[in-house]
C-alpha atoms as a PDB file:
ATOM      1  CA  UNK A   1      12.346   2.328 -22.101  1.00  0.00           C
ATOM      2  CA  UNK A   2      13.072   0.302 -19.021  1.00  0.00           C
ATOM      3  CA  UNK A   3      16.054   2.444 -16.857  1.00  0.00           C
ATOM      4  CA  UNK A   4      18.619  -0.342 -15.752  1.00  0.00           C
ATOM      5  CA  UNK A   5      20.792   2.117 -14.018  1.00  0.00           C
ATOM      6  CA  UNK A   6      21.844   0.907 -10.618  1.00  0.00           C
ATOM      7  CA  UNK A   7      21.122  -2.474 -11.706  1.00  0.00           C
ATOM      8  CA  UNK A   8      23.712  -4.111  -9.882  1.00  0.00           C
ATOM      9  CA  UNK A   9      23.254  -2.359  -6.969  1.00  0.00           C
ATOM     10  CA  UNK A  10      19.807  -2.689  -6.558  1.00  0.00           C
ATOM     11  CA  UNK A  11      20.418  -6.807  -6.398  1.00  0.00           C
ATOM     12  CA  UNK A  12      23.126  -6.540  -4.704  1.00  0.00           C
ATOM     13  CA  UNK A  13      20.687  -4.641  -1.852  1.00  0.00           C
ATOM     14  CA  UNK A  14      18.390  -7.830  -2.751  1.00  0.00           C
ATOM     15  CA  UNK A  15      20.981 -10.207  -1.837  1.00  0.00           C
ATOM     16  CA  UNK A  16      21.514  -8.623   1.698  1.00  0.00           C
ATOM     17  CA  UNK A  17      18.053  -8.986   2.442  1.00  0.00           C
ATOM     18  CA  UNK A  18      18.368 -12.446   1.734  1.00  0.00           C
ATOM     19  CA  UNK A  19      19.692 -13.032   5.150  1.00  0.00           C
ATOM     20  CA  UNK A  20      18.019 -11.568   7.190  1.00  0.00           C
ATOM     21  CA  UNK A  21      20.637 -10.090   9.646  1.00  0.00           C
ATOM     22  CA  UNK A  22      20.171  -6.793  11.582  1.00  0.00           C
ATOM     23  CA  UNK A  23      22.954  -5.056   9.565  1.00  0.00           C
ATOM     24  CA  UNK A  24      22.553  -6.342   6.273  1.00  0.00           C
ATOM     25  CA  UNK A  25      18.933  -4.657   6.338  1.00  0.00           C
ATOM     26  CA  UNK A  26      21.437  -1.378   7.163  1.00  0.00           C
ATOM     27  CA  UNK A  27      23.797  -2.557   4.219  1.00  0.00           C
ATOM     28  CA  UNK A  28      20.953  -3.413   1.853  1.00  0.00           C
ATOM     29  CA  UNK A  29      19.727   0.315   2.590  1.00  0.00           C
ATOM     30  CA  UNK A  30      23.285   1.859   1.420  1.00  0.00           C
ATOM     31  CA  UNK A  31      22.467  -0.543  -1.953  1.00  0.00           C
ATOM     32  CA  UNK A  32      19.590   1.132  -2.165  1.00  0.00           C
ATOM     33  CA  UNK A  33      20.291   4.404  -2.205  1.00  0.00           C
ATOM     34  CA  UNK A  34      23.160   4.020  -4.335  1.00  0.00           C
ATOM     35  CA  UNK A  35      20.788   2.313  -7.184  1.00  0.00           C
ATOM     36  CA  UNK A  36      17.963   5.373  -6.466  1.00  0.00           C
ATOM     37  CA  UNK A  37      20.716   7.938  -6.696  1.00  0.00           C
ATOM     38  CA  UNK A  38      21.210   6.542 -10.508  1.00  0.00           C
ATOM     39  CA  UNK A  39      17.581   6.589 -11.292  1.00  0.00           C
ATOM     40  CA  UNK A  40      16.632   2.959 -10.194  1.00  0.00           C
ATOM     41  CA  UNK A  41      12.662   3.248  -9.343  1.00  0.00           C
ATOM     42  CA  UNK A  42      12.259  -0.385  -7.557  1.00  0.00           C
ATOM     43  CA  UNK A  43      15.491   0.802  -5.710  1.00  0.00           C
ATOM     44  CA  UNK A  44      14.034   4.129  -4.634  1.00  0.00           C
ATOM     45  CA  UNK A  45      10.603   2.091  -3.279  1.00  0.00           C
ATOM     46  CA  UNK A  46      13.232   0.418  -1.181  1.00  0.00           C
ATOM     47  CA  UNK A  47      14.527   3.557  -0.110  1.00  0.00           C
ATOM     48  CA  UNK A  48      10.725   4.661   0.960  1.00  0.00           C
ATOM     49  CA  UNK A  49       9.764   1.318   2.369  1.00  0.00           C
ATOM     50  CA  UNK A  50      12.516   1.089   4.666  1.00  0.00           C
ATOM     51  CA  UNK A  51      12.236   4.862   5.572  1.00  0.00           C
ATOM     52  CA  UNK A  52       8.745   4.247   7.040  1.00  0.00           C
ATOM     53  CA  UNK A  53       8.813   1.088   7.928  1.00  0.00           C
ATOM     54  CA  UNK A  54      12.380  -0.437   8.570  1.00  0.00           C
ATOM     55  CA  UNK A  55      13.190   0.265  12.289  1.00  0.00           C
ATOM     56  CA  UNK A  56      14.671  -0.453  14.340  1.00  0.00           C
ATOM     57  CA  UNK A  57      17.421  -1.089  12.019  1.00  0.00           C
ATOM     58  CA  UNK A  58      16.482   1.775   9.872  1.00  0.00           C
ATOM     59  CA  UNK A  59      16.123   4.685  11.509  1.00  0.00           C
ATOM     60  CA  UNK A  60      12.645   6.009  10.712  1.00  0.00           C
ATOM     61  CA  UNK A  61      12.407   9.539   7.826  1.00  0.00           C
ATOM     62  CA  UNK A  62       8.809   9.669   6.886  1.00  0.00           C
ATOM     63  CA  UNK A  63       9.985  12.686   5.316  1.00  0.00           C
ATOM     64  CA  UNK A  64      12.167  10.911   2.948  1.00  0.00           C
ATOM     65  CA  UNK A  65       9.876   7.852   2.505  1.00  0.00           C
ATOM     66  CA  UNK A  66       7.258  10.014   0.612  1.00  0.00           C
ATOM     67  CA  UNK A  67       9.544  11.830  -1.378  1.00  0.00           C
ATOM     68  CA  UNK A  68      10.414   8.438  -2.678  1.00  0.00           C
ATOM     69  CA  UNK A  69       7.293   7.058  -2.468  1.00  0.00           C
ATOM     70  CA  UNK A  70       5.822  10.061  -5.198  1.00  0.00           C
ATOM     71  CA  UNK A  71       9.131   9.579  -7.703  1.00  0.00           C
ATOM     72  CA  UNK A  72       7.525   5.947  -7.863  1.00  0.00           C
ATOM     73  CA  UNK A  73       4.096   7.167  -7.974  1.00  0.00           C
ATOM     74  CA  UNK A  74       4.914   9.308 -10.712  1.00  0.00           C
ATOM     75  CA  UNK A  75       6.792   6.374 -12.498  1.00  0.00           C
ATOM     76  CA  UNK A  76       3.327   4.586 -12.286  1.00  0.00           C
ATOM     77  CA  UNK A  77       4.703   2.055  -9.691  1.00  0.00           C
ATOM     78  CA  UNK A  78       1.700   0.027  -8.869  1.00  0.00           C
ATOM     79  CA  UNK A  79       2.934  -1.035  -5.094  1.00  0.00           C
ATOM     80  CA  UNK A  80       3.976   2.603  -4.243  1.00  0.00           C
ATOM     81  CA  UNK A  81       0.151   3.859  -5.439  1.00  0.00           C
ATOM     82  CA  UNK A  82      -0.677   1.605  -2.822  1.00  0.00           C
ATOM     83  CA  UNK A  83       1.299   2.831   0.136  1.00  0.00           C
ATOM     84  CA  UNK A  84       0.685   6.615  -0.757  1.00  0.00           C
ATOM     85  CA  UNK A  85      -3.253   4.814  -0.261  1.00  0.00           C
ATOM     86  CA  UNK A  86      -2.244   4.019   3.594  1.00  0.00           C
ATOM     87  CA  UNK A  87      -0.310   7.337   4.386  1.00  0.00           C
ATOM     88  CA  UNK A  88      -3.102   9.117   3.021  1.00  0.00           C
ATOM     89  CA  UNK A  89      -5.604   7.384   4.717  1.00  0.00           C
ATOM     90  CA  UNK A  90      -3.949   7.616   7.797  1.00  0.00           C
ATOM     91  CA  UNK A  91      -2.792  11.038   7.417  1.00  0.00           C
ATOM     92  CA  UNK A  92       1.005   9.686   8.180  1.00  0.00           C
ATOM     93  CA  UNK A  93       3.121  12.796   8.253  1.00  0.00           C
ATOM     94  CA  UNK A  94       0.580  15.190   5.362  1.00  0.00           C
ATOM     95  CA  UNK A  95      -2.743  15.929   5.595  1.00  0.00           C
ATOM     96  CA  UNK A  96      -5.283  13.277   5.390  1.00  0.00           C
ATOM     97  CA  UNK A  97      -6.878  13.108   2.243  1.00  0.00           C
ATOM     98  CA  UNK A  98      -9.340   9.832   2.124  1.00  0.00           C
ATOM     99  CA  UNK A  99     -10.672  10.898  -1.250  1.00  0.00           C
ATOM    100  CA  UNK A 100      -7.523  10.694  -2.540  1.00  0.00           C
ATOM    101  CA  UNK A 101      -6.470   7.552  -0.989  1.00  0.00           C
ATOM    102  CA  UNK A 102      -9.484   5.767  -2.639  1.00  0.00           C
ATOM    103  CA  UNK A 103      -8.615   6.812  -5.705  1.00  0.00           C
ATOM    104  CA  UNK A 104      -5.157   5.203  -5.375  1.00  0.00           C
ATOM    105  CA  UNK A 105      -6.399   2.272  -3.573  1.00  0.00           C
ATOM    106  CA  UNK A 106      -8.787   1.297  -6.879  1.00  0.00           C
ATOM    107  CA  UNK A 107      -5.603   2.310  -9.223  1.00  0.00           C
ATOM    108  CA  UNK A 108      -3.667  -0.297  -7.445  1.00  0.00           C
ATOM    109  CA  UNK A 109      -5.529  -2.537  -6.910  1.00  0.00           C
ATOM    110  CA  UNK A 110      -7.087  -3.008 -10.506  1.00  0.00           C
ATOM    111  CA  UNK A 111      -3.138  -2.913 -11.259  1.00  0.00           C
ATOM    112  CA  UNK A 112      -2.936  -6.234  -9.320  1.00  0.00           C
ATOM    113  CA  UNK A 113      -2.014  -5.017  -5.921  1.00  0.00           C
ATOM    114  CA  UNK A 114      -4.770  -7.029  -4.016  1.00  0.00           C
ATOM    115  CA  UNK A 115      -3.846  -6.167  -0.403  1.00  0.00           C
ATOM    116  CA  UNK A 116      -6.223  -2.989  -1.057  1.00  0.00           C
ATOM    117  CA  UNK A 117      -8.848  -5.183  -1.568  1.00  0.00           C
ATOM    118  CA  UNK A 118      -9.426  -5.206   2.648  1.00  0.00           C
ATOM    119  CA  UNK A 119      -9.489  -0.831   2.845  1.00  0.00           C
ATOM    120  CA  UNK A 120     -11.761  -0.937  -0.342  1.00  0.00           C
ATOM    121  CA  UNK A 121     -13.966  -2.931   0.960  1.00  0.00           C
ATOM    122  CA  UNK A 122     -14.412  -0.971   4.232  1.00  0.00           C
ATOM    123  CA  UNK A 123     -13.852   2.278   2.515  1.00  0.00           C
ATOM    124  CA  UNK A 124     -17.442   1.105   0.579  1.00  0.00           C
ATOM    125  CA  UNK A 125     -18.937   0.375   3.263  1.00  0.00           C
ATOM    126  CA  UNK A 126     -18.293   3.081   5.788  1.00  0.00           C
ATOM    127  CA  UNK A 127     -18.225   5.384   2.928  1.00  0.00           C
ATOM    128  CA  UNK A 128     -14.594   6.980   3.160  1.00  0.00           C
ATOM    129  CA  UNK A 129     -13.566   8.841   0.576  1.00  0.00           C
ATOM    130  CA  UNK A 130     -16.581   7.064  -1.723  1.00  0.00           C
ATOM    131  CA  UNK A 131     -19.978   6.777  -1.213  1.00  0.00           C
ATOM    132  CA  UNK A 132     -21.225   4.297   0.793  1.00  0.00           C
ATOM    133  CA  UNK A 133     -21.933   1.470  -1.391  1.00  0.00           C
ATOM    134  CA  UNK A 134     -22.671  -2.156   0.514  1.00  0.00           C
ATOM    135  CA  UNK A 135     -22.933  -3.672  -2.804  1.00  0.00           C
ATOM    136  CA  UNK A 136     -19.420  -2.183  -4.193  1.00  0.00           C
ATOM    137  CA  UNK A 137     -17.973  -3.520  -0.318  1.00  0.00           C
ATOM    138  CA  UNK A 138     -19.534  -6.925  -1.304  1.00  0.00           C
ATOM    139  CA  UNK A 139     -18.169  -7.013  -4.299  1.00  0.00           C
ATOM    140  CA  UNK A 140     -14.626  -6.231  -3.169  1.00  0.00           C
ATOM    141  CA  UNK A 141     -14.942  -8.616  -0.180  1.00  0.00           C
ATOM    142  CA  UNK A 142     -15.941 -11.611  -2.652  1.00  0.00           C
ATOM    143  CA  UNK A 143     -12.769 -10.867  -4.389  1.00  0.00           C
ATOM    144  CA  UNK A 144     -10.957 -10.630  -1.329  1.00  0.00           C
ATOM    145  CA  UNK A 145     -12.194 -14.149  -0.154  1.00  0.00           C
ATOM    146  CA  UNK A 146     -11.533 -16.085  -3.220  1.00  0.00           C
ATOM    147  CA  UNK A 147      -8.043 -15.231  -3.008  1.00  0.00           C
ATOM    148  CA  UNK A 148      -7.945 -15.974   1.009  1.00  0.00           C
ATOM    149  CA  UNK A 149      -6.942 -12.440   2.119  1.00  0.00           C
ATOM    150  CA  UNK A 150      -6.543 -12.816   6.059  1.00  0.00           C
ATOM    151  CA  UNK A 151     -10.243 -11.331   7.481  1.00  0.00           C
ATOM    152  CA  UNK A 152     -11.687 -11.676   4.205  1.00  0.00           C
ATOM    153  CA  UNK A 153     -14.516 -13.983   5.916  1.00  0.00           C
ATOM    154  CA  UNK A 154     -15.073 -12.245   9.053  1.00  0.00           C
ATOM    155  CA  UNK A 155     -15.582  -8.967   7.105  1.00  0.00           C
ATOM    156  CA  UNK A 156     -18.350 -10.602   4.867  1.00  0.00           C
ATOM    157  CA  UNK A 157     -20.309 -11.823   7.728  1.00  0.00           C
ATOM    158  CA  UNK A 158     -19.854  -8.366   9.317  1.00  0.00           C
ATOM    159  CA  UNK A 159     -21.035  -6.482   5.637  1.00  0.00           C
ATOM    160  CA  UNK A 160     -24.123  -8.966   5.677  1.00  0.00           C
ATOM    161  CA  UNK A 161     -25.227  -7.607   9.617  1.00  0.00           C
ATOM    162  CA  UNK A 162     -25.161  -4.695   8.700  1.00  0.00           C
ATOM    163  CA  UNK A 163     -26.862  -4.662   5.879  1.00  0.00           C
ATOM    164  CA  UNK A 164     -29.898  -6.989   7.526  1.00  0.00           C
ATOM    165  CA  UNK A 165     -29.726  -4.453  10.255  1.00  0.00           C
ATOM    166  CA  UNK A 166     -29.656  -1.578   7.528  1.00  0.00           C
ATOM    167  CA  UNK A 167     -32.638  -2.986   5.701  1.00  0.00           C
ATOM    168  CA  UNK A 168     -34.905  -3.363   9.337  1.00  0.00           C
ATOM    169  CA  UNK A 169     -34.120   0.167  10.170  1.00  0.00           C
ATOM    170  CA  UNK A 170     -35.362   1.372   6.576  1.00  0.00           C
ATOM    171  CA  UNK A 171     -38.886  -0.690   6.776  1.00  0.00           C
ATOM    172  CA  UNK A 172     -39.776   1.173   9.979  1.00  0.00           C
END
């Protein structure tokens, strides 16, 4: 059953945002943590996203962020599998774990989060955290360029290079 605690904090946070204004990004964050505090899991993303990336209005807690970033992952939350992806590829404040990353990078994104699609692709290719698969990258890149994700082009041409040059190096 859906939790609507914090409800009306959590929009009113929403509302702030709405503007735009250096301190209602501050006053959207005391929403926020309000709505978390009483369970609210698109609240407590809030809480994560603007822990790690809300300054300078926010002062940064990376800390904090993935604390609240692994409630939501817990809760299933589809966009929080996908930024535990990034600070696991990256290695943002815990120990890199690419392997890992992939694994939530595929979960979200086959749960319609399709900004993955770009570190699948070159997690395929390079073969980062998976096994390098050019025809898995291609695959991912197709999808990527149907929907027009920024690069999406420029990667495929790139893929296809490589995998001409690939193919030369193998007949000699």
């Amino acid at each position: 059953m859906l939790n609507t605690n914090g409800e009306k904090e959590y929009r009113k946070g929403l509302e702030l945002l709405k503007d735009f204004g250096d301190t209602n990004v501050r006053d959207a964050m005391e929403f926020f943590i309000k709505a978390a505090d009483e369970g609210h899991l698109e609240a407590t993303y809030y809480v994560g996203y603007f822990n790690l990336f809300g300054e300078p209005q926010i002062q940064r807690n990376v800390k904090q962020a993935i604390e609240c970033f692994e409630k939501c992952l817990d809760a299933g939350l589809s966009k929080a599998k996908y930024i535990m992806a990034l600070i696991y590829f990256y290695g943002i404040s815990i120990e890199k774990d690419e392997a890992k990353a992939y694994k939530l990078l595929e979960e979200s994104f086959k749960e319609g989060i399709y900004d993955a699609l770009a570190l699948l692709t070159y997690c395929c290719w390079k073969g980062i955290g998976t096994e390098e698969d050019i025809s898995k990258a291609k695959e991912y890149n197709a999808i990527a360029r149907q929907i027009c994700l920024p690069g999406a082009e420029i990667v495929y041409f790139s893929l296809c290079a490589y995998q001409s040059e690939k193919g030369r190096k193998e007949e000699k």
